[in-house]
C-alpha atoms as a PDB file:
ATOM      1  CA  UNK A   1       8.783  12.433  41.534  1.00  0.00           C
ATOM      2  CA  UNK A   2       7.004  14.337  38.468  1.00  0.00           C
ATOM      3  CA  UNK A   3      10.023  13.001  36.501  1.00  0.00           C
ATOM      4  CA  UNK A   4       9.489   9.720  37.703  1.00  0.00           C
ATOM      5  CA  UNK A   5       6.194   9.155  36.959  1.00  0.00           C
ATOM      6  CA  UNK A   6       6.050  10.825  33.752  1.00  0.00           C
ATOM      7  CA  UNK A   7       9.152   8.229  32.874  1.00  0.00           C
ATOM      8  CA  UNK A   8       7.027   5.274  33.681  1.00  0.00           C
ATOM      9  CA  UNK A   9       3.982   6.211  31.611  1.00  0.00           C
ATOM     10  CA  UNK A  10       6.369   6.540  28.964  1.00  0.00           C
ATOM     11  CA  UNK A  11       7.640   3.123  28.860  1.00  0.00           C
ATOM     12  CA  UNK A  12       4.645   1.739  29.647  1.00  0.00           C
ATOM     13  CA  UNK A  13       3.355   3.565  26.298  1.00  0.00           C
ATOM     14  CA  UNK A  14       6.457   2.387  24.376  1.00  0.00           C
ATOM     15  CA  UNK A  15       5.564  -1.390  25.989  1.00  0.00           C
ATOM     16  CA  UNK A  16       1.779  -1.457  24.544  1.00  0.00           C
ATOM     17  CA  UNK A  17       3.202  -0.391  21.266  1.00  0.00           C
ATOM     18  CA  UNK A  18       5.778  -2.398  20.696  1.00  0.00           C
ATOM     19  CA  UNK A  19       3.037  -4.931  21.821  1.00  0.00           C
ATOM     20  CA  UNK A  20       0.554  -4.059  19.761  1.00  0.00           C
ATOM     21  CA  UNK A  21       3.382  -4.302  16.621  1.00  0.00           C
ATOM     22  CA  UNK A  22       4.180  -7.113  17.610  1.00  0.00           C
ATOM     23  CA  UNK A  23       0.629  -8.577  17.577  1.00  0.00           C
ATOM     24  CA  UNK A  24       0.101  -6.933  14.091  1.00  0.00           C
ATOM     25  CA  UNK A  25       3.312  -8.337  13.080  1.00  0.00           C
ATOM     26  CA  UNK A  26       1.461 -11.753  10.938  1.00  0.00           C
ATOM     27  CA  UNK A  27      -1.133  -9.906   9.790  1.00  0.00           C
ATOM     28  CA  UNK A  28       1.021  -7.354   7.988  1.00  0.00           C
ATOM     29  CA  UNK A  29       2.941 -10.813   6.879  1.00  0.00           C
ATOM     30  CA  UNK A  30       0.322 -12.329   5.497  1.00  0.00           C
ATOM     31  CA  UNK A  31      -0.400  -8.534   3.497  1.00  0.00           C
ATOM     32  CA  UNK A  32       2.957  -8.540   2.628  1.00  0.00           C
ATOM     33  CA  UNK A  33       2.691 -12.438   1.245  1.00  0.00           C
ATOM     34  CA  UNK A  34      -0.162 -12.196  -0.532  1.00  0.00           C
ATOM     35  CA  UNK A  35       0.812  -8.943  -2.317  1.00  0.00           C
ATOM     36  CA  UNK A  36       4.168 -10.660  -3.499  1.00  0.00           C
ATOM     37  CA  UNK A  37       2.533 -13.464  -4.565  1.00  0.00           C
ATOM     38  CA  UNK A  38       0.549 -11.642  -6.823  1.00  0.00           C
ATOM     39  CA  UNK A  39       3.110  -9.799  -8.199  1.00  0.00           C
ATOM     40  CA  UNK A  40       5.184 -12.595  -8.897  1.00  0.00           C
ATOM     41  CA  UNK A  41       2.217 -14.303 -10.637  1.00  0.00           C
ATOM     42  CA  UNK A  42       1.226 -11.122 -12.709  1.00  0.00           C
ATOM     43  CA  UNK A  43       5.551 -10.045 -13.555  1.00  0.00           C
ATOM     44  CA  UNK A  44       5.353 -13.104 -16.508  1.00  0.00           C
ATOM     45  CA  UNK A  45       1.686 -12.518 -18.208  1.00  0.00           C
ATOM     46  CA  UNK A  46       3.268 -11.000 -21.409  1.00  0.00           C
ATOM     47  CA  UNK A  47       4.667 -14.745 -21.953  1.00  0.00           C
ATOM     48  CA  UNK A  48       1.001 -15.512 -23.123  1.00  0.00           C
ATOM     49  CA  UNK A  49       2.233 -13.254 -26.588  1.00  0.00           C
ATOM     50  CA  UNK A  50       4.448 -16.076 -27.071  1.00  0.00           C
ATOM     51  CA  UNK A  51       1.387 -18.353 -27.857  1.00  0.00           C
ATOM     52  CA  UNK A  52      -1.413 -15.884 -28.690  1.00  0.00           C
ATOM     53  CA  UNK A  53      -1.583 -13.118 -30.913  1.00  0.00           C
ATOM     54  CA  UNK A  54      -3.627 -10.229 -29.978  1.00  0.00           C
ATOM     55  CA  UNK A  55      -3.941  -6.859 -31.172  1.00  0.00           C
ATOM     56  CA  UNK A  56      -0.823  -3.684 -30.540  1.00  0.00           C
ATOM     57  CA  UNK A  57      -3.013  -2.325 -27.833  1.00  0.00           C
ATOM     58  CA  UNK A  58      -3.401  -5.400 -25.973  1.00  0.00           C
ATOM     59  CA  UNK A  59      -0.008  -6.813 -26.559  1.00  0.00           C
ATOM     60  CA  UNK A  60       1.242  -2.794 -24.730  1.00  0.00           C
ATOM     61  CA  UNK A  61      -1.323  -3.861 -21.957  1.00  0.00           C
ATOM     62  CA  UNK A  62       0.032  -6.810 -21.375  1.00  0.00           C
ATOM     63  CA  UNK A  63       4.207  -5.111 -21.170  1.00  0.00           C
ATOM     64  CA  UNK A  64       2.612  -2.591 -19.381  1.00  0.00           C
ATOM     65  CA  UNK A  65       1.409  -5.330 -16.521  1.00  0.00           C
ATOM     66  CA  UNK A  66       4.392  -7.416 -16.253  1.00  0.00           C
ATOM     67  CA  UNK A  67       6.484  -4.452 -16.446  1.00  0.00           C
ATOM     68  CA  UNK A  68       4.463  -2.763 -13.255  1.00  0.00           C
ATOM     69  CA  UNK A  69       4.728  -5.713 -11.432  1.00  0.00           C
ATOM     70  CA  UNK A  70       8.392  -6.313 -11.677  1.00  0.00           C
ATOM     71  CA  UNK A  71       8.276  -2.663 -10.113  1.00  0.00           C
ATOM     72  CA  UNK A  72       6.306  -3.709  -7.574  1.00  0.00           C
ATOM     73  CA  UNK A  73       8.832  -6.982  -6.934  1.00  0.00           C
ATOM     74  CA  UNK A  74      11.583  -4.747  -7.130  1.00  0.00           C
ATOM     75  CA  UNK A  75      10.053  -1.936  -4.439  1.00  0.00           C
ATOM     76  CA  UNK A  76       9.047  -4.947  -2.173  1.00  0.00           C
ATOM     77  CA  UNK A  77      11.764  -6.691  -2.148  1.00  0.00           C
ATOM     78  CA  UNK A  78      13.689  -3.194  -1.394  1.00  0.00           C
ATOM     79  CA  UNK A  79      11.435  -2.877   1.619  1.00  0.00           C
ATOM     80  CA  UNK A  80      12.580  -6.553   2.399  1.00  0.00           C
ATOM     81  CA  UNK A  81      15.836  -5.865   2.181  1.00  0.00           C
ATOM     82  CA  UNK A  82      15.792  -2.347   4.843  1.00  0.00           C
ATOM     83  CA  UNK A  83      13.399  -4.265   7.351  1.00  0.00           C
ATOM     84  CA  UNK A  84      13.030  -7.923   9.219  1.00  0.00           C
ATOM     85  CA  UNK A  85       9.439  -6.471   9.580  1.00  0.00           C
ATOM     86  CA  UNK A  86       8.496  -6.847   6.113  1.00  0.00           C
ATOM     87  CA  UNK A  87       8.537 -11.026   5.269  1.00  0.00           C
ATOM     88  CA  UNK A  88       6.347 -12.772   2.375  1.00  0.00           C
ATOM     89  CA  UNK A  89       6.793 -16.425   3.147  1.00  0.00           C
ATOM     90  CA  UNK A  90       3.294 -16.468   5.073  1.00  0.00           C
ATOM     91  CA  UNK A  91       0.214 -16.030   3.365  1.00  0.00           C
ATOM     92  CA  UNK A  92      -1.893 -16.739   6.374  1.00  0.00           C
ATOM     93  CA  UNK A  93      -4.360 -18.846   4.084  1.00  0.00           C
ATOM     94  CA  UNK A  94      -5.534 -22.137   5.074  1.00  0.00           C
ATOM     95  CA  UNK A  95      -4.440 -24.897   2.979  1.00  0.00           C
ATOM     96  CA  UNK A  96      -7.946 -25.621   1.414  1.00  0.00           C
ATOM     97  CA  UNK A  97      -7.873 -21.524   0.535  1.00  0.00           C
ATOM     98  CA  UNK A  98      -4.702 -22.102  -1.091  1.00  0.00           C
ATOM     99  CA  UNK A  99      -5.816 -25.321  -3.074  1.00  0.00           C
ATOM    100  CA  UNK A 100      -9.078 -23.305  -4.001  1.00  0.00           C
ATOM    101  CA  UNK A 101      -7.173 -20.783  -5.435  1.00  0.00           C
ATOM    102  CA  UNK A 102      -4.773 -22.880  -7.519  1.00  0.00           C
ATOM    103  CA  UNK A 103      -7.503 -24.496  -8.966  1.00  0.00           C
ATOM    104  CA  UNK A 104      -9.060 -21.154  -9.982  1.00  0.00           C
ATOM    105  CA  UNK A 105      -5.877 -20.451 -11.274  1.00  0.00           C
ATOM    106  CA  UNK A 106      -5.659 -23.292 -13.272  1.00  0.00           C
ATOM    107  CA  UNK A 107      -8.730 -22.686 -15.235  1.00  0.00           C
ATOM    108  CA  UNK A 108      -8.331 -19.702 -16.050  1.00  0.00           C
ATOM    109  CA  UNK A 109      -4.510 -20.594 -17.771  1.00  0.00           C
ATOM    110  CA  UNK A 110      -6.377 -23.138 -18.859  1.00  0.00           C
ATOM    111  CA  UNK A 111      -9.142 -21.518 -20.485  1.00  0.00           C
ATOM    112  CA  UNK A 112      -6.964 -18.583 -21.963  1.00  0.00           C
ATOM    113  CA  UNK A 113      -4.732 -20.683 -23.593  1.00  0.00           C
ATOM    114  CA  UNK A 114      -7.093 -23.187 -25.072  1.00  0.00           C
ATOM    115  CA  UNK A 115     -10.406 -22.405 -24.209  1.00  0.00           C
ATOM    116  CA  UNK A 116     -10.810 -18.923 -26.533  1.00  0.00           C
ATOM    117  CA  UNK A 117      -9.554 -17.065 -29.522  1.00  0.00           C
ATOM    118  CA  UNK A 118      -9.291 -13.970 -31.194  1.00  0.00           C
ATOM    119  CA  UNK A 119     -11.817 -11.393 -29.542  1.00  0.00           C
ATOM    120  CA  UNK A 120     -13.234 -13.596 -26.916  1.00  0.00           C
ATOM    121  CA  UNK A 121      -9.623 -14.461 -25.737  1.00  0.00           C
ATOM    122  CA  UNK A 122      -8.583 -10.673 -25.632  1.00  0.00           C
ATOM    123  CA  UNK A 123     -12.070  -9.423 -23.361  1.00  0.00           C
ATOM    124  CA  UNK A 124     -11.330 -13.040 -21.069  1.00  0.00           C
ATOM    125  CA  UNK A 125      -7.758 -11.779 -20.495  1.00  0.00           C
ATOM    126  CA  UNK A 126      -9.230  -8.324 -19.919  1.00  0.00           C
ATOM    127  CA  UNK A 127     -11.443 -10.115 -17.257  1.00  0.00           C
ATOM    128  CA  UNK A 128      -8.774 -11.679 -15.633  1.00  0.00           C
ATOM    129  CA  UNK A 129      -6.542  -8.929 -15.598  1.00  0.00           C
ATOM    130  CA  UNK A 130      -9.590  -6.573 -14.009  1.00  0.00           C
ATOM    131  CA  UNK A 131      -9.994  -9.169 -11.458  1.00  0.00           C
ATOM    132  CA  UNK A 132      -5.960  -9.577 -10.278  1.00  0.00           C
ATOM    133  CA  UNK A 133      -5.302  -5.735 -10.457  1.00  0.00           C
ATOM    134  CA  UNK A 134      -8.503  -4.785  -7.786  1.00  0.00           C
ATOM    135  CA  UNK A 135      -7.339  -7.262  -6.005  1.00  0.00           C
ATOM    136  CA  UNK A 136      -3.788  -5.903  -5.803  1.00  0.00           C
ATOM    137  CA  UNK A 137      -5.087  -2.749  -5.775  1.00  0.00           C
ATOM    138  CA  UNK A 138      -7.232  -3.368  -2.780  1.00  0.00           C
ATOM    139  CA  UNK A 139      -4.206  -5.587  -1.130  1.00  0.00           C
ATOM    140  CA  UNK A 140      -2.257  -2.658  -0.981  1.00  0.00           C
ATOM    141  CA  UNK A 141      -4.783  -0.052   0.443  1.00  0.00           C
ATOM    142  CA  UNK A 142      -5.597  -2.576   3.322  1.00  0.00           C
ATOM    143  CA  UNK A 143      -2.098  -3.643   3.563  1.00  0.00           C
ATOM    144  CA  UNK A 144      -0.839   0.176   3.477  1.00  0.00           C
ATOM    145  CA  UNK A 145      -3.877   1.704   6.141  1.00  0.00           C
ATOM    146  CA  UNK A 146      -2.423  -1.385   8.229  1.00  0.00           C
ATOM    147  CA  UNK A 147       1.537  -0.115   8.001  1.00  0.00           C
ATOM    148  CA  UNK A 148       2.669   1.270  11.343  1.00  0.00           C
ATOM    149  CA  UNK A 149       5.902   2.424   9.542  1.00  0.00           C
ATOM    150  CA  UNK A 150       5.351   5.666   6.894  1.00  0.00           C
ATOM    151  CA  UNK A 151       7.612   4.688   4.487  1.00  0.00           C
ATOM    152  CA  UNK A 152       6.670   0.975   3.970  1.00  0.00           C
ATOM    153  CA  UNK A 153       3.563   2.363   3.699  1.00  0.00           C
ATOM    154  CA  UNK A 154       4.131   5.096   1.153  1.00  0.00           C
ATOM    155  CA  UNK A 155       5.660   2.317  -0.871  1.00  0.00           C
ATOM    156  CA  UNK A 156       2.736   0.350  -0.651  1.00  0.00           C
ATOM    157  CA  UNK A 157       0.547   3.064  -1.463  1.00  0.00           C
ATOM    158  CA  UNK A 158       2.779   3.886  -4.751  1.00  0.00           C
ATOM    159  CA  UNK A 159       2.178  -0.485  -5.984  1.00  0.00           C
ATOM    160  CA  UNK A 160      -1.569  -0.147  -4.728  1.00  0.00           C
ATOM    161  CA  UNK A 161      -1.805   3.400  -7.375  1.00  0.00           C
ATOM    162  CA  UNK A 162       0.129   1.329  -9.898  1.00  0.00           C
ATOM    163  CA  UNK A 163      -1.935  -1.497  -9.778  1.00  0.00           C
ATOM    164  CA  UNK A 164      -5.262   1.289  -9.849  1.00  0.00           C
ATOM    165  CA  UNK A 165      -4.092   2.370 -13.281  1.00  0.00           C
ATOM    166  CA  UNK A 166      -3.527  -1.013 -14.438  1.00  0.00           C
ATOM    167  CA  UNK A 167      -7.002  -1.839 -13.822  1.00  0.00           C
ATOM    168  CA  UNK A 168      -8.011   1.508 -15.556  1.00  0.00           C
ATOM    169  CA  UNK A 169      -6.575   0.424 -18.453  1.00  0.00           C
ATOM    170  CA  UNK A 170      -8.184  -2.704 -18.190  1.00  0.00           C
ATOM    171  CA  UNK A 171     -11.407  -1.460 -18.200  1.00  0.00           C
ATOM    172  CA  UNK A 172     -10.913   1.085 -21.040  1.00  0.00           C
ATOM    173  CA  UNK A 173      -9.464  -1.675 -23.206  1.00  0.00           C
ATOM    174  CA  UNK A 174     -12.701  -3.995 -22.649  1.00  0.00           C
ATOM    175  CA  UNK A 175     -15.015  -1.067 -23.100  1.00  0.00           C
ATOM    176  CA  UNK A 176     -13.156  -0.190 -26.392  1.00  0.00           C
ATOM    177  CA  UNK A 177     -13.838  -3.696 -27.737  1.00  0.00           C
END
């Protein structure tokens, strides 16, 4: 009888798990989503070199970004690859969020490729890049703290410390100007 019961409290532990993975299942999307997304839009920011010139330190900064979030890419889509679990189609933003946020993004292009020059340009792109590395930084904590599986989340933890150091660098290279 001992057997039995302690059987049935077992499943019934394994059920409210698997449901409460299940429930967590979008919101770990939408992580997942929105820290692709920003990888993807951070892996080509050295192309700006093609059209500005900015000083060696800068121009290393810049390598240094798109080459950390190619890593990141790379490491997600690794974790896309071993699991069903880990998805990035669904950002879980409402459309207006989404249109906000293009708009934003828009600007900004906007205003780094025409809008400034010479030291102004190099502390707005500092900006910018200070502003899309806390984010990813902070992306990845949540996103990581949220992980029920340990090594999805160790990965995320390793893009969250890579994007940390990016945005140390960041700040050292606007205080320096």
């Amino acid at each position: 009888m001992k057997f039995l019961v302690g059987a049935a409290a077992a499943f019934i532990l394994l059920s409210l798990s698997a449901r409460a993975d299940d429930a967590k299942a979008p919101y770990l999307a939408n992580g997942y989503g929105l820290l692709y997304k920003l990888c993807n839009d951070e892996k080509p920011v050295e192309m700006i070199l093609m059209v500005k010139t900015t000083p060696p330190e800068i121009g290393d900064f810049l390598h240094q970004v798109s080459k950390s979030a190619s890593a990141d890419l790379d490491d997600l889509n690794r974790l896309h690859d071993e699991s069903s679990a880990v998805r990035f189609g669904d950002r879980g933003l409402p459309q207006f969020e989404i249109d906000t946020r293009n708009s934003i993004r828009e600007d900004k292009q906007h205003m780094l490729l025409f809008g400034t020059k010479g030291n102004e340009f190099v502390r707005t792109l500092l900006v910018t890049q200070i502003e899309a590395s806390t984010y990813g930084m902070h992306l990845a904590k949540v996103l990581a703290d949220a992980e029920p599986n340990e090594h999805r989340a160790a990965v995320v933890r390793k893009i969250g410390a890579r994007w940390e150091k990016v945005k140390d660098r960041a700040y050292a290279l606007l205080f320096a100007q």
